[in-house]
C-alpha atoms as a PDB file:
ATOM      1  CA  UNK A   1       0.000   0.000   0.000  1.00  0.00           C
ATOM      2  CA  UNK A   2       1.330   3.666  -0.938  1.00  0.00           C
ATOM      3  CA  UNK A   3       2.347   5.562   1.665  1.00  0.00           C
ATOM      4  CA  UNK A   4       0.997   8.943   2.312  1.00  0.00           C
ATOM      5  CA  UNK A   5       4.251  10.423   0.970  1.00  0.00           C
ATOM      6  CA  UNK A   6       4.346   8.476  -2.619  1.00  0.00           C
ATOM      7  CA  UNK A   7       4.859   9.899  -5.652  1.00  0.00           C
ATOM      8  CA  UNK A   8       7.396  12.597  -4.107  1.00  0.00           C
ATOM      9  CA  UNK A   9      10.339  11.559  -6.966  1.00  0.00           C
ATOM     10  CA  UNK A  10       8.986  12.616  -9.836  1.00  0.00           C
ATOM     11  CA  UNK A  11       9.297  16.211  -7.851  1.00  0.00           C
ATOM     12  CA  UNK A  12      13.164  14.856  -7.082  1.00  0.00           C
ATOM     13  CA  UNK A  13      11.687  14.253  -3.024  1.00  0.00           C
ATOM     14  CA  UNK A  14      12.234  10.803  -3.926  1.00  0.00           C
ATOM     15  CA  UNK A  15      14.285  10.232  -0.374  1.00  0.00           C
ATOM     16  CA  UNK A  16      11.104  11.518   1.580  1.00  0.00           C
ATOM     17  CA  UNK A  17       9.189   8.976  -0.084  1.00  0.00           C
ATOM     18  CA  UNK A  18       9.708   6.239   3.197  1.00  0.00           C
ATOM     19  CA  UNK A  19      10.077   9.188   5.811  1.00  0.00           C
ATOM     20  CA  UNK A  20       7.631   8.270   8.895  1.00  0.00           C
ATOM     21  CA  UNK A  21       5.543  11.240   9.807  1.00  0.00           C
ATOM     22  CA  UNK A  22       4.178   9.654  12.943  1.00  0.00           C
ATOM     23  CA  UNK A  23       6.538   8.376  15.977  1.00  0.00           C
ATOM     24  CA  UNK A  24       5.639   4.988  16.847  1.00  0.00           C
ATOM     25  CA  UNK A  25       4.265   4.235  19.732  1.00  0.00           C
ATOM     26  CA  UNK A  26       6.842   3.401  22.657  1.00  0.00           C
ATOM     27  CA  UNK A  27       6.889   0.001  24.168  1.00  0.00           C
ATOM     28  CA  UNK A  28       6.832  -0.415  27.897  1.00  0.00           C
ATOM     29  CA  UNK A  29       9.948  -0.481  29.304  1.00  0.00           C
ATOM     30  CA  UNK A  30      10.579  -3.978  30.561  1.00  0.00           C
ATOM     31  CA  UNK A  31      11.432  -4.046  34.298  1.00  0.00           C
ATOM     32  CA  UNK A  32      15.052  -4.252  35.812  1.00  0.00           C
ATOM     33  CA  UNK A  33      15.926  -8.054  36.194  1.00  0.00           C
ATOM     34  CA  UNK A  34      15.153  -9.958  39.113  1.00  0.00           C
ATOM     35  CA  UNK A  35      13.019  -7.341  40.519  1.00  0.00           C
ATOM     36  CA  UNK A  36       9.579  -8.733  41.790  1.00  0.00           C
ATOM     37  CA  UNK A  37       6.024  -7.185  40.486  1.00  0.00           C
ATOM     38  CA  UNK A  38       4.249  -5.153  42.482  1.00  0.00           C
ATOM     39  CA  UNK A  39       2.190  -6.792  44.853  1.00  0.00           C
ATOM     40  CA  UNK A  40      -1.725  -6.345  44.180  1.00  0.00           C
ATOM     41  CA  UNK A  41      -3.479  -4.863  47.021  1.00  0.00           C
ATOM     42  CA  UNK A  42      -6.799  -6.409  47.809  1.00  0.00           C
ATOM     43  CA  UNK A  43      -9.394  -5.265  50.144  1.00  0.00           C
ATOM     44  CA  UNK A  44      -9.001  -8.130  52.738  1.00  0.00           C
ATOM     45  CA  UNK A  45      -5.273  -7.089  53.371  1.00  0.00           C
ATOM     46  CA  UNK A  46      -7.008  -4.059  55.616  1.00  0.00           C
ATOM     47  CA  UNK A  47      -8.940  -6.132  57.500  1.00  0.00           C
ATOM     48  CA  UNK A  48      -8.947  -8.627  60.240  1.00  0.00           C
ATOM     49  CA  UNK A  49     -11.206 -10.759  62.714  1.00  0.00           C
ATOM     50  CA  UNK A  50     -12.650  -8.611  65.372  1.00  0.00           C
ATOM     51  CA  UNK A  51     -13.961 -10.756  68.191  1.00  0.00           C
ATOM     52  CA  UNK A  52     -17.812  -8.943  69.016  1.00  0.00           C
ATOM     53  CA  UNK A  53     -20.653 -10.033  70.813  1.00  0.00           C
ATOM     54  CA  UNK A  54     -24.200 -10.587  69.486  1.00  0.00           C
ATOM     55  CA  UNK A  55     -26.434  -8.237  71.530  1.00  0.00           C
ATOM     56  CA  UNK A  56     -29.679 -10.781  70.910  1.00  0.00           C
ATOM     57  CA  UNK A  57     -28.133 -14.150  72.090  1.00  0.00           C
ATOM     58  CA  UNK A  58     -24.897 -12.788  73.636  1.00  0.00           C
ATOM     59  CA  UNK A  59     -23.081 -15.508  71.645  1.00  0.00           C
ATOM     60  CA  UNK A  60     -19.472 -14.339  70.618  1.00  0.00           C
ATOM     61  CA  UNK A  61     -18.260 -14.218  66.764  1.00  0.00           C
ATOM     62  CA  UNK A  62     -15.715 -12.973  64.312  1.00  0.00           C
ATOM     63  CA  UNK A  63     -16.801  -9.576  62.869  1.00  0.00           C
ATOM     64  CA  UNK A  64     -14.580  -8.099  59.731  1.00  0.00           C
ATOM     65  CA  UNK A  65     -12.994  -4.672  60.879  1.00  0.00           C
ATOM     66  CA  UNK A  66     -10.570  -2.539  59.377  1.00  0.00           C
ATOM     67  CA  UNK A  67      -7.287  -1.988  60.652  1.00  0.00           C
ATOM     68  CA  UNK A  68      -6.428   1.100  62.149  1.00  0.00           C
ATOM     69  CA  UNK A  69      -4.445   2.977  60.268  1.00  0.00           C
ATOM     70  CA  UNK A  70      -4.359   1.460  56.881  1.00  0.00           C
ATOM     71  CA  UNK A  71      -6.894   2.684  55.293  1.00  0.00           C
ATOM     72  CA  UNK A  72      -5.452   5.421  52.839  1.00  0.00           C
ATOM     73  CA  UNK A  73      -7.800   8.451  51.738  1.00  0.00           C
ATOM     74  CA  UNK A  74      -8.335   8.985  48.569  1.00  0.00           C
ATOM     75  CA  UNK A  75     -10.631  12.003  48.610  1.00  0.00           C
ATOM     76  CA  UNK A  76     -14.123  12.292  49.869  1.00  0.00           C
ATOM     77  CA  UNK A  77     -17.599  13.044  48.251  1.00  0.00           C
ATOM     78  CA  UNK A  78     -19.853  16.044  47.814  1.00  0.00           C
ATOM     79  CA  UNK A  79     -21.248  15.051  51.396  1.00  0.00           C
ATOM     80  CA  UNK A  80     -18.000  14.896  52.581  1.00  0.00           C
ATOM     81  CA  UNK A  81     -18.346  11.648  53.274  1.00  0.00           C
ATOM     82  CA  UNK A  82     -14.645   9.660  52.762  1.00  0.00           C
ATOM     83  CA  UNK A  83     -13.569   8.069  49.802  1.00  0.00           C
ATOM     84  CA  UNK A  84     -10.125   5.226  50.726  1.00  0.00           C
ATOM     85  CA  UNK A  85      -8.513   3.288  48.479  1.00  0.00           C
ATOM     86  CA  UNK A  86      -9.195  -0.085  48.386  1.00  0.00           C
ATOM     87  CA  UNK A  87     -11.688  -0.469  51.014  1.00  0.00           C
ATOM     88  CA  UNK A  88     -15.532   0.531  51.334  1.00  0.00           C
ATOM     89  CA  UNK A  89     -16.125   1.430  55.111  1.00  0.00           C
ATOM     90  CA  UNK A  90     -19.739   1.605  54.954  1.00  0.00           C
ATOM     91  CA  UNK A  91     -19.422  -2.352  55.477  1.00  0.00           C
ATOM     92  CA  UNK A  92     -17.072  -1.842  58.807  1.00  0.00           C
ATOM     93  CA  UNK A  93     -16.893   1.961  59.713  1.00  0.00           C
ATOM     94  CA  UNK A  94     -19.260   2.054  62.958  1.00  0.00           C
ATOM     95  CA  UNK A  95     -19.586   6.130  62.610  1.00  0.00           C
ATOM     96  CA  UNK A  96     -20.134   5.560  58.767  1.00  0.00           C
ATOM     97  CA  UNK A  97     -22.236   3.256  59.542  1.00  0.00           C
ATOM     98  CA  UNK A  98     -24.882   4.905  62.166  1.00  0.00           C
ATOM     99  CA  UNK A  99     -24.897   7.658  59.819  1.00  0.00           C
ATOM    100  CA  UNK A 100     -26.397   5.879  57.000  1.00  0.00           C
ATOM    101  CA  UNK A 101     -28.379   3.610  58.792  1.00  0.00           C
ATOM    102  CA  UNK A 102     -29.660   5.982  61.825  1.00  0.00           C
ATOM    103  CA  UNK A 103     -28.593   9.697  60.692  1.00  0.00           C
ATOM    104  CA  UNK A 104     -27.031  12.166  63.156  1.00  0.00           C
ATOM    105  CA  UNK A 105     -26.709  10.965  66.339  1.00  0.00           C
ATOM    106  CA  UNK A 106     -28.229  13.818  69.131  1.00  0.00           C
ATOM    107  CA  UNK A 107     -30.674  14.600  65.997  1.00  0.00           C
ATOM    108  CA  UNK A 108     -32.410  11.510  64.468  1.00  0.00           C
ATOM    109  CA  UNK A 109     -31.175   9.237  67.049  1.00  0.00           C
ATOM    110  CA  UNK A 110     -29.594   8.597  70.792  1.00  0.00           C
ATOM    111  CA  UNK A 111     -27.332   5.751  71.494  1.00  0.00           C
ATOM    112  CA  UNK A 112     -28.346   4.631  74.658  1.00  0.00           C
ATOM    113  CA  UNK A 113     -25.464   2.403  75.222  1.00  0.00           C
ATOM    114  CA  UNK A 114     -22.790   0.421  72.888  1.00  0.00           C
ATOM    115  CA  UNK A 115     -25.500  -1.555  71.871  1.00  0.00           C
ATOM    116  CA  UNK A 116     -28.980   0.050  72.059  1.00  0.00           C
ATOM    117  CA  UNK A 117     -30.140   3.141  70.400  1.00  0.00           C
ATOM    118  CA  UNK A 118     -33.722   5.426  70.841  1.00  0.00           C
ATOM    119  CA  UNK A 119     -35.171   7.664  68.655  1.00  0.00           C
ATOM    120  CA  UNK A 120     -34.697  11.752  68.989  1.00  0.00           C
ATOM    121  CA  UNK A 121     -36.779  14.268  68.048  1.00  0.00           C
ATOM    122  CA  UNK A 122     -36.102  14.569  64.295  1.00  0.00           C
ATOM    123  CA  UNK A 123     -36.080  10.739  63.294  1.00  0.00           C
ATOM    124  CA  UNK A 124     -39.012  11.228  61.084  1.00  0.00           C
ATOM    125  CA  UNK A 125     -36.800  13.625  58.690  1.00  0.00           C
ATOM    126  CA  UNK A 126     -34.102  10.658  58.242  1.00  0.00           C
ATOM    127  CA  UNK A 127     -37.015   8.585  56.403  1.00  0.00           C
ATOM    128  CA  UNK A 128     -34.166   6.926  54.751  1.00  0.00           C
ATOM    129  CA  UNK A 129     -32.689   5.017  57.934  1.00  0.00           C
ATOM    130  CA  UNK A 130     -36.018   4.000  58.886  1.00  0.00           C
ATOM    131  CA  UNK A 131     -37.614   3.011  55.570  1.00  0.00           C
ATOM    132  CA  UNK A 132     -34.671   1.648  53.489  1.00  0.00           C
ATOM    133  CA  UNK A 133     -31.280   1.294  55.010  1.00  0.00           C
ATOM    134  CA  UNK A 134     -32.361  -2.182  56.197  1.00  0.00           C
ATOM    135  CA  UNK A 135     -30.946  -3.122  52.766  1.00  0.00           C
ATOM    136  CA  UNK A 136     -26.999  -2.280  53.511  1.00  0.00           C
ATOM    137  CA  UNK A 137     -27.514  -3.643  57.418  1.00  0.00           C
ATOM    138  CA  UNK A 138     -24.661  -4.934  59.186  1.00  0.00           C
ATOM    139  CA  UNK A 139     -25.684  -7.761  61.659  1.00  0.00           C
ATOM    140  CA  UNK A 140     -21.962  -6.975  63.191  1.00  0.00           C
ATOM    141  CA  UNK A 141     -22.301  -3.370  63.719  1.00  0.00           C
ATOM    142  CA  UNK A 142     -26.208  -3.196  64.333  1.00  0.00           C
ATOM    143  CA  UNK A 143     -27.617  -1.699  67.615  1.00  0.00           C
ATOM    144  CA  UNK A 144     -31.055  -3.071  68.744  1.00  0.00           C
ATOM    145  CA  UNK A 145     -33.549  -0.527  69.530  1.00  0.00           C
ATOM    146  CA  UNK A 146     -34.018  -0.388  72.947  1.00  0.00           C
ATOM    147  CA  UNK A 147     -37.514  -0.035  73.645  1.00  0.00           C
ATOM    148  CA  UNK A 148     -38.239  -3.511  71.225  1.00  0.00           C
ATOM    149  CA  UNK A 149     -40.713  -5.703  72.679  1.00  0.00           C
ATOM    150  CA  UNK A 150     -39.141  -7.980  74.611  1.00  0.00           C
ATOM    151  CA  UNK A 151     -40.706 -11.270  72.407  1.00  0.00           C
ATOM    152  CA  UNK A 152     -39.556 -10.040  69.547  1.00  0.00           C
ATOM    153  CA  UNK A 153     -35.845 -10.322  71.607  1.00  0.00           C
ATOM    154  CA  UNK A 154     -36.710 -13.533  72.580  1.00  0.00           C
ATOM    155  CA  UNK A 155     -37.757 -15.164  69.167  1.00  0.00           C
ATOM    156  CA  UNK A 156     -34.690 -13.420  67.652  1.00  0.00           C
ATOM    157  CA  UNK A 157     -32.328 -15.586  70.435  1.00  0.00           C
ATOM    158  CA  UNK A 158     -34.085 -19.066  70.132  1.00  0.00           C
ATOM    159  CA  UNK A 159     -33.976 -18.213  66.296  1.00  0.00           C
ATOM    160  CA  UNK A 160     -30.399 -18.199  66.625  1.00  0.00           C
ATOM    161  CA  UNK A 161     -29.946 -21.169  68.359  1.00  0.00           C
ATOM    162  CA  UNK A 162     -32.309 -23.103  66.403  1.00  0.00           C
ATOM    163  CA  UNK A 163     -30.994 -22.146  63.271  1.00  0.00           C
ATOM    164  CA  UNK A 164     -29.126 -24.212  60.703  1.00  0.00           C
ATOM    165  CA  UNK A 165     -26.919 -22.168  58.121  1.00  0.00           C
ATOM    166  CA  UNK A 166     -26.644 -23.908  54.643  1.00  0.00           C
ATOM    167  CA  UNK A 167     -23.922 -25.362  53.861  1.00  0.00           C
ATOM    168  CA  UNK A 168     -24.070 -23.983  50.291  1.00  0.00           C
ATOM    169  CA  UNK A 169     -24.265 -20.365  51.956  1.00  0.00           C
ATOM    170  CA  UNK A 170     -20.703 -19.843  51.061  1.00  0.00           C
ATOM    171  CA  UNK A 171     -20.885 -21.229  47.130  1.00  0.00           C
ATOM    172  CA  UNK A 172     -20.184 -19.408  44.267  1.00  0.00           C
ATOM    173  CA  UNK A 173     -21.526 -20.384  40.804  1.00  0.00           C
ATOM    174  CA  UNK A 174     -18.427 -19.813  38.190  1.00  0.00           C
ATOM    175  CA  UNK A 175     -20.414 -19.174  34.752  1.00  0.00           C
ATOM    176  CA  UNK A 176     -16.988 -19.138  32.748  1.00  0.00           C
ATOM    177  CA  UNK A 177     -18.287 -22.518  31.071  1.00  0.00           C
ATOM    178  CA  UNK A 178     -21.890 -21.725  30.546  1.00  0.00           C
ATOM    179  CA  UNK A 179     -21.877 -18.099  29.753  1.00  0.00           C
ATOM    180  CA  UNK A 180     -23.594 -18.172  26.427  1.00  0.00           C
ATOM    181  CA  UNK A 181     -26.434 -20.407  27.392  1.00  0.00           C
ATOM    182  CA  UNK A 182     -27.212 -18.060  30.466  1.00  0.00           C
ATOM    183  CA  UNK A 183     -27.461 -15.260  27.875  1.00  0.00           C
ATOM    184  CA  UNK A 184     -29.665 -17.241  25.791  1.00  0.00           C
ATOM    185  CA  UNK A 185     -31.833 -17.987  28.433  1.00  0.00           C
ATOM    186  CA  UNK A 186     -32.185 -14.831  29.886  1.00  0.00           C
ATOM    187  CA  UNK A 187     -33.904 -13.684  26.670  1.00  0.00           C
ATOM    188  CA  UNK A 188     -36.089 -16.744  26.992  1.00  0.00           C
ATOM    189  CA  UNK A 189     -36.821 -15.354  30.760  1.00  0.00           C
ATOM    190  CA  UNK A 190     -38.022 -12.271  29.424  1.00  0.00           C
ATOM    191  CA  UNK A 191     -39.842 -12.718  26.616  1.00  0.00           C
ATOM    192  CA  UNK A 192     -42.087 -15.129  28.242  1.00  0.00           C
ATOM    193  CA  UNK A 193     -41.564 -15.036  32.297  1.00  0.00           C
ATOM    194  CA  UNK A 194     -43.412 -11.310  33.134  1.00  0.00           C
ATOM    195  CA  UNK A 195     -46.516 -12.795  30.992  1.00  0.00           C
ATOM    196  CA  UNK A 196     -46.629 -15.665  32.903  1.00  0.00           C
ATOM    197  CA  UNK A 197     -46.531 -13.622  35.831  1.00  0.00           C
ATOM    198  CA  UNK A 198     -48.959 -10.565  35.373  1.00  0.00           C
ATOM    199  CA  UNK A 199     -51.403 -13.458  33.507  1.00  0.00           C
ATOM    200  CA  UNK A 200     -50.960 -11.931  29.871  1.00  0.00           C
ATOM    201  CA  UNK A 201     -51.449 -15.238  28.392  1.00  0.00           C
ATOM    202  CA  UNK A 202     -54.906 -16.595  26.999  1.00  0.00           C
ATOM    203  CA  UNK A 203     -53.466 -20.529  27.614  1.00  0.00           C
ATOM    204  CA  UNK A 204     -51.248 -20.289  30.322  1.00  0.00           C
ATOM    205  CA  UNK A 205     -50.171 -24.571  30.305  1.00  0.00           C
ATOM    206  CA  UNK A 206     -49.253 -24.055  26.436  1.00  0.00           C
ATOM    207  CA  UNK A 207     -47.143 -21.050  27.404  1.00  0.00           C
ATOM    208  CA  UNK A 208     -45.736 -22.754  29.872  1.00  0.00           C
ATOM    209  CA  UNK A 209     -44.506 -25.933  27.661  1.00  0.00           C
ATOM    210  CA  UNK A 210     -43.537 -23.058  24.965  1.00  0.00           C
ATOM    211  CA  UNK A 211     -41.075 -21.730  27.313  1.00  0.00           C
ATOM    212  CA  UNK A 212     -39.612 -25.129  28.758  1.00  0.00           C
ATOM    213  CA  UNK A 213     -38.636 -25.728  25.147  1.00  0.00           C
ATOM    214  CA  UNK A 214     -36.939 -23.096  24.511  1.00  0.00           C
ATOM    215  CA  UNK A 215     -35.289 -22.727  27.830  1.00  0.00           C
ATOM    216  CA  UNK A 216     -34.152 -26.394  26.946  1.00  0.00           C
ATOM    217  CA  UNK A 217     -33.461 -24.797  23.504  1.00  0.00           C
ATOM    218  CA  UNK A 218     -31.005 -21.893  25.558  1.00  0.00           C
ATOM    219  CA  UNK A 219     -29.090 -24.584  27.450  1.00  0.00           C
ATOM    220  CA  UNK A 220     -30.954 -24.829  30.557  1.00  0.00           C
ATOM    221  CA  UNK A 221     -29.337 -28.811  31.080  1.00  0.00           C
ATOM    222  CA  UNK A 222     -26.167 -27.227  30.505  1.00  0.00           C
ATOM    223  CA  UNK A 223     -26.212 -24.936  32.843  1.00  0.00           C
ATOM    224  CA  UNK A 224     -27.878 -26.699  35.579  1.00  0.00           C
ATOM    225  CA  UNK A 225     -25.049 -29.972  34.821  1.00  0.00           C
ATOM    226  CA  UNK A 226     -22.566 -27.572  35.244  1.00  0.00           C
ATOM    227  CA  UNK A 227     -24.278 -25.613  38.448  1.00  0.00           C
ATOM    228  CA  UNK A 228     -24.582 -29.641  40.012  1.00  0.00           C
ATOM    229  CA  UNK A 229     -20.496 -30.343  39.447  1.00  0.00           C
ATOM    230  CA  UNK A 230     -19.266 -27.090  40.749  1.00  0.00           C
ATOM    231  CA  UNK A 231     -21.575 -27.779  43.637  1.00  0.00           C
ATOM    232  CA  UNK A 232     -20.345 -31.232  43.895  1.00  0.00           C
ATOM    233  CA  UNK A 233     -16.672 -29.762  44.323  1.00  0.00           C
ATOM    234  CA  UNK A 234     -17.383 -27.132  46.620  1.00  0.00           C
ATOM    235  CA  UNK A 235     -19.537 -29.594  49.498  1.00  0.00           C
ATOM    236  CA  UNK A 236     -16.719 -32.030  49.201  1.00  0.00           C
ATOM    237  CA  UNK A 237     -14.229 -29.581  49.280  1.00  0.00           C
ATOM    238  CA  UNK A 238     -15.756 -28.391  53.357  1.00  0.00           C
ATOM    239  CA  UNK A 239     -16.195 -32.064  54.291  1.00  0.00           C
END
């Protein structure tokens, strides 16, 4: 292919011809020998096992704090709320997190002691903590209101000691293998799954057997073979 400079000789620029008008682009210098690559910081390396108490069945447990002083600032928001690198302290900041889940302490709420906490006088202008923050709650760093009915406190404690966790609470499906076929079936999901559901459908058993084929179509086997070996692995892997 001519280059941009081609047909410069017949003017006698013939030598300009195979000049290169652009610098190309430098490599990356390699790294002096023997020295090690940098070490990837992760967001576990700030934290560590904090021994706490559970104020509901005064069992003990591990609780996932940050250590002091390692946490480096990166900036902070337009509420002034701090930004550090590497680590989110909303999920183990206690101050960070009473603000977002109770507001200002002496103005929405009191904290009657390290583990209880009242209402003040403005509560109802922090709808927020009271009608949505339940979503980002932190069993480890919650307080328990203090005038809760006492049954409630008692349900919550044999609840605890009756409970089972699953032992699959931990597992992690890997979709590396199988990503296609959950694509496919997700358009399968919605083209026929919100019909289903708000009753759109004049013969709701033929829809139904519609969309089994062509979830089977989408790799539903697949997918739930290769959901049963990974899950194979990981119970035999805690054994």
């Amino acid at each position: 292919m001519a280059g941009i400079l081609s047909g410069l000789a017949r003017f006698g620029l013939g030598k300009l011809e195979n000049m290169e008008l652009y610098e190309a682009p430098k490599k990356e210098e390699a790294g002096a020998e023997g020295k090690p690559a940098p070490a990837v910081v992760q967001e576990q390396d700030f934290l560590f096992d904090k021994s706490c108490t559970c104020p509901i069945c005064d069992k003990e447990f591990k609780n996932r704090t940050v250590k002091v002083g390692k946490a480096k600032l990166s900036g902070s928001d337009l509420d002034l709320r701090p930004r550090y690198e590497q680590i989110d302290l909303l999920k183990y900041d206690p101050d960070v997190y009473y603000l977002m889940r109770h507001g200002i302490e002496g103005v929405h709420y009191e904290k009657t002691s390290d583990k209880t906490w009242m209402p003040a006088a403005d509560l109802s202008k922090y709808p927020y903590g009271t009608g949505f923050s339940w979503g980002f709650k932190n069993s480890g760093l919650d307080l328990t209101r203090e005038d809760q009915n006492t049954y409630q406190t008692e349900i919550g404690k044999k609840w605890t000691q009756d409970a089972v966790e699953s032992p699959t609470a931990a597992f992690s499906f890997d979709d590396t293998n199988v990503k296609n076929e959950l694509a496919n079936l997700k358009n399968v999901y919605t083209q026929y799954i919100p019909l289903l559901d708000l009753g759109l459908v004049e013969d709701v058993d033929a829809t139904l057997e519609e969309f089994q084929k062509q979830a089977q179509a989408a790799g539903i086997d697949k997918i739930l073979e290769e959901a049963k070996t990974q899950l194979t692995a990981y119970l035999a892997s805690i054994q």
